[in-house]
C-alpha atoms as a PDB file:
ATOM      1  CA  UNK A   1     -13.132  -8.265  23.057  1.00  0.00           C
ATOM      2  CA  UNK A   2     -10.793  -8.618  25.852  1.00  0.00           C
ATOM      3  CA  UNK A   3      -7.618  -5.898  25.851  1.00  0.00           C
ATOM      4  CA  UNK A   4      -5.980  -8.030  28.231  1.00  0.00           C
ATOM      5  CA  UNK A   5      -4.420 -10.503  25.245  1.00  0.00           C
ATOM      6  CA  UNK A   6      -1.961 -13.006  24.860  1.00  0.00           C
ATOM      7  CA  UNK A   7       1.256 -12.140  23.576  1.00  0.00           C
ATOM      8  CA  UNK A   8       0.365 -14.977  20.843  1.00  0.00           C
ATOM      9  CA  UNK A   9      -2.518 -13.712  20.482  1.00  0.00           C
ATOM     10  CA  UNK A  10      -1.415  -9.741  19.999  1.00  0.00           C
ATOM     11  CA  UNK A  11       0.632 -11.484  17.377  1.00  0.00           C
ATOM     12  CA  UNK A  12      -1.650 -13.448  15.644  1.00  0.00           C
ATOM     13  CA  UNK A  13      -4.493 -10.390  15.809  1.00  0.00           C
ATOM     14  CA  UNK A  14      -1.644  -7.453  14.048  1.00  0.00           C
ATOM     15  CA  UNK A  15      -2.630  -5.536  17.198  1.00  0.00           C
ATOM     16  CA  UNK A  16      -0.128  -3.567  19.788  1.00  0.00           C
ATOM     17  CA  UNK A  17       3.709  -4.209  19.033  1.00  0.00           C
ATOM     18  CA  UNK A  18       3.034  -6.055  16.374  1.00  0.00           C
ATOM     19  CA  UNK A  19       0.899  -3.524  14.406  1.00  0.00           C
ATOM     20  CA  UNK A  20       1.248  -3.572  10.867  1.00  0.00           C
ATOM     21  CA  UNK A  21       1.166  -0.391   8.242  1.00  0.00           C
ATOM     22  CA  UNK A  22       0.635   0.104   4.851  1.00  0.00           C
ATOM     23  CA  UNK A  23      -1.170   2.689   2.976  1.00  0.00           C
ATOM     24  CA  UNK A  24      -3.637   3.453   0.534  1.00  0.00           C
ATOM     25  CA  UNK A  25      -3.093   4.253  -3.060  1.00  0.00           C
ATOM     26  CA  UNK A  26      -5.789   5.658  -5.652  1.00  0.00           C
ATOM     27  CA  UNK A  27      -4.494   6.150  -9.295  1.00  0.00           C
ATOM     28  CA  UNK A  28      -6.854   8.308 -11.929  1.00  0.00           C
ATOM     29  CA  UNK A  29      -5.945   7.287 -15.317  1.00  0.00           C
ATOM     30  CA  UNK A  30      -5.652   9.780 -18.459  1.00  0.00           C
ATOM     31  CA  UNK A  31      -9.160   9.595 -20.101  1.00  0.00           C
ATOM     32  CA  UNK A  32      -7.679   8.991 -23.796  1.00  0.00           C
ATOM     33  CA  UNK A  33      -5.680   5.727 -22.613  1.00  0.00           C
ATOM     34  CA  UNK A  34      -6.233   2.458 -23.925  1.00  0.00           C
ATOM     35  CA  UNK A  35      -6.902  -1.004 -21.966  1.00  0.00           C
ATOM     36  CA  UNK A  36      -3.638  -2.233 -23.475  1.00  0.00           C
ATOM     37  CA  UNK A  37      -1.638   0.842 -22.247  1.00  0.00           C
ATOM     38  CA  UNK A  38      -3.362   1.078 -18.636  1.00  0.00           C
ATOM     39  CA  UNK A  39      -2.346  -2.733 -18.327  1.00  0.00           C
ATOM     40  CA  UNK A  40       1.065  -2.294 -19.501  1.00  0.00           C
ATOM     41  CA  UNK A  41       1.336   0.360 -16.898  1.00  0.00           C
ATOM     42  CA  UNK A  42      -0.008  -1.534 -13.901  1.00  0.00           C
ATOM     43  CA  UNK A  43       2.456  -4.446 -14.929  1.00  0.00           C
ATOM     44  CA  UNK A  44       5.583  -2.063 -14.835  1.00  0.00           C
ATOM     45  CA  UNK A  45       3.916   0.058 -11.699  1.00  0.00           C
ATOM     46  CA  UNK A  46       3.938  -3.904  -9.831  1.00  0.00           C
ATOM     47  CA  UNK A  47       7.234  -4.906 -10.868  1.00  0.00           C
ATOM     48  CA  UNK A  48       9.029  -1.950 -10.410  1.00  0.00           C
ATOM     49  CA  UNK A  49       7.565   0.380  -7.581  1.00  0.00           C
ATOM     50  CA  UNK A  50       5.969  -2.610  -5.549  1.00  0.00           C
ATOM     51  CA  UNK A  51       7.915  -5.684  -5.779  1.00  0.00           C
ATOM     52  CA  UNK A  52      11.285  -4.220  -6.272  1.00  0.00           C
ATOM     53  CA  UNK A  53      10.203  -2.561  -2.397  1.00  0.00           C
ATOM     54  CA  UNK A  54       9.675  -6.041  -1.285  1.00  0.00           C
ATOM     55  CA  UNK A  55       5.710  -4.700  -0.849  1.00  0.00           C
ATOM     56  CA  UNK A  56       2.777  -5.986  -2.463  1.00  0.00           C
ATOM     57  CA  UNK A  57      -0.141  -4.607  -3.955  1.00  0.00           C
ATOM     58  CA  UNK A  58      -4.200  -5.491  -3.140  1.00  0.00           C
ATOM     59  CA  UNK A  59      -7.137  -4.551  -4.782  1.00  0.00           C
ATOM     60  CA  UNK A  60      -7.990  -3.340  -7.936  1.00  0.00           C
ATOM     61  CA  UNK A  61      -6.286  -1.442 -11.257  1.00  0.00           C
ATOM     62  CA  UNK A  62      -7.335   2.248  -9.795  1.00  0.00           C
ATOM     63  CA  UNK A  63      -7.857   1.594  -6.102  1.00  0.00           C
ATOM     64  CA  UNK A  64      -6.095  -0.304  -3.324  1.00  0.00           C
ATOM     65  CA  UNK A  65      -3.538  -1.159  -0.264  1.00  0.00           C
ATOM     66  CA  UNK A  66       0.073  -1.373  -0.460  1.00  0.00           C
ATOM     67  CA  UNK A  67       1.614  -3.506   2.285  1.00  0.00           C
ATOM     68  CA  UNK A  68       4.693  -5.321   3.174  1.00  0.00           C
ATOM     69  CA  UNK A  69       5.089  -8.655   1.452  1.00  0.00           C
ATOM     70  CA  UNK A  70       5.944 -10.245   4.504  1.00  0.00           C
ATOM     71  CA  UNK A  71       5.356  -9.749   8.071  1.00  0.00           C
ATOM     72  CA  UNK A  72       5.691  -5.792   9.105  1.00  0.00           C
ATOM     73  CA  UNK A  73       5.216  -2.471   7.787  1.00  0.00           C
ATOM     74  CA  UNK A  74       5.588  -0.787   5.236  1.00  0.00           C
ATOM     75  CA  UNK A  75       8.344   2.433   6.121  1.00  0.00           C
ATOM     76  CA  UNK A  76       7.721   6.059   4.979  1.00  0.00           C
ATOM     77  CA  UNK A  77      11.009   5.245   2.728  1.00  0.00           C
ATOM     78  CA  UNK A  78       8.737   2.696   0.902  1.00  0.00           C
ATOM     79  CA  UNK A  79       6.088   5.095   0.213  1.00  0.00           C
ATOM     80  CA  UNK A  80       8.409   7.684  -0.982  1.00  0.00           C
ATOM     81  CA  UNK A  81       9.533   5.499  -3.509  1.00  0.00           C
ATOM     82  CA  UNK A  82       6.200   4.901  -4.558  1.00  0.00           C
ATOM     83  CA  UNK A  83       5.655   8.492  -4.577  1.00  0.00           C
ATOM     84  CA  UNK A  84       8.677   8.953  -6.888  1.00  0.00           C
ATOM     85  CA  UNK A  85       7.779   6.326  -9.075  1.00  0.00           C
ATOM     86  CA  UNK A  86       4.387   7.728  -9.805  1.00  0.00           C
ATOM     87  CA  UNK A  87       5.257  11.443 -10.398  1.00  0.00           C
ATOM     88  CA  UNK A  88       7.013  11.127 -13.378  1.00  0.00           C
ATOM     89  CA  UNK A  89       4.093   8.598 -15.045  1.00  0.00           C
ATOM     90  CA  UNK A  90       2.464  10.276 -18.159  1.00  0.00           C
ATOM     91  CA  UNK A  91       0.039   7.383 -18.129  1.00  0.00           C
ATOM     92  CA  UNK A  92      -1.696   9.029 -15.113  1.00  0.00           C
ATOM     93  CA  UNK A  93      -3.920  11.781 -14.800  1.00  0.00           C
ATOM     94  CA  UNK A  94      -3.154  12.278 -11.180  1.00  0.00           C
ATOM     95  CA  UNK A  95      -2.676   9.765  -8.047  1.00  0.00           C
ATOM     96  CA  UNK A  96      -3.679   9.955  -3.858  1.00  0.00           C
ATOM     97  CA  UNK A  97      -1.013   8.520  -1.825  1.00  0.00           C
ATOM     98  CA  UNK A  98      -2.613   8.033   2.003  1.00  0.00           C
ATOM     99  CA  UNK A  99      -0.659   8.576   4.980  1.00  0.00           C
ATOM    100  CA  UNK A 100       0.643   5.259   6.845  1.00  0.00           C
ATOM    101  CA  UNK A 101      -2.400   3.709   8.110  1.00  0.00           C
ATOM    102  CA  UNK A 102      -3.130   0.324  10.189  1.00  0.00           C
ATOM    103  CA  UNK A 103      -3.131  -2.123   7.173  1.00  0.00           C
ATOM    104  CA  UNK A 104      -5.789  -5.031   9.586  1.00  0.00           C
ATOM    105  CA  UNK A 105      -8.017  -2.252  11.205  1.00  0.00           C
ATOM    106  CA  UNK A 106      -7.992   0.941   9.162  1.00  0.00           C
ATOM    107  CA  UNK A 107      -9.838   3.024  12.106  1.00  0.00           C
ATOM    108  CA  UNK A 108      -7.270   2.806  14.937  1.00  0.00           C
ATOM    109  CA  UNK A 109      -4.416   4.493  15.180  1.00  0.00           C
ATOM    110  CA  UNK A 110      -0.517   4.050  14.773  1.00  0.00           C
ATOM    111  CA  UNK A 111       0.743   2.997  17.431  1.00  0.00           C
ATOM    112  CA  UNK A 112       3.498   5.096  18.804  1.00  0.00           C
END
């Protein structure tokens, strides 16, 4: 593909200046807790680490990306609070936070 783009189409693509970060979470659940309990917690973990951050959560109950709801990136202010949240969880065996990544194209870079 052409590097020579549109500003449009920089825009439209997440590419360049208009990059967009998130990260990837992975949460390990305690072996001894229920389906009930493990939903209960994702619920709370949605409402109150996610959408209370104006971010949103995709994928699944034990893997996925967390992104800004909106156009933009997620800050390293965001993730902390994540981070926060999740420390003090019993219902959790233990949790990966990744690093800010490129939330469209994973394999490149942040931009500087």
């Amino acid at each position: 593909m052409a590097t020579n783009r549109s500003r449009r189409l920089r825009k439209k693509l997440c590419v360049d200046e208009f990059q967009e970060l998130g990260f990837e979470l992975l949460l390990n659940y305690r072996e001894d807790l229920d389906e009930a309990a493990a939903d209960a917690f994702l619920q709370q973990f949605l409402q109150e680490a996610i959408s209370a951050n104006d971010m949103i959560f995709i994928g699944c109950d034990e893997f996925g990306m967390v992104c800004l709801g909106k156009r933009g990136s997620v800050s390293e202010e965001q993730r902390g609070k994540v981070d926060a949240w999740l420390k003090g969880r019993s219902e959790l065996e233990s949790y990966t936070i990744g690093a800010l990544a490129d939330a469209w194209y994973p394999e490149k870079s942040i931009n500087a």
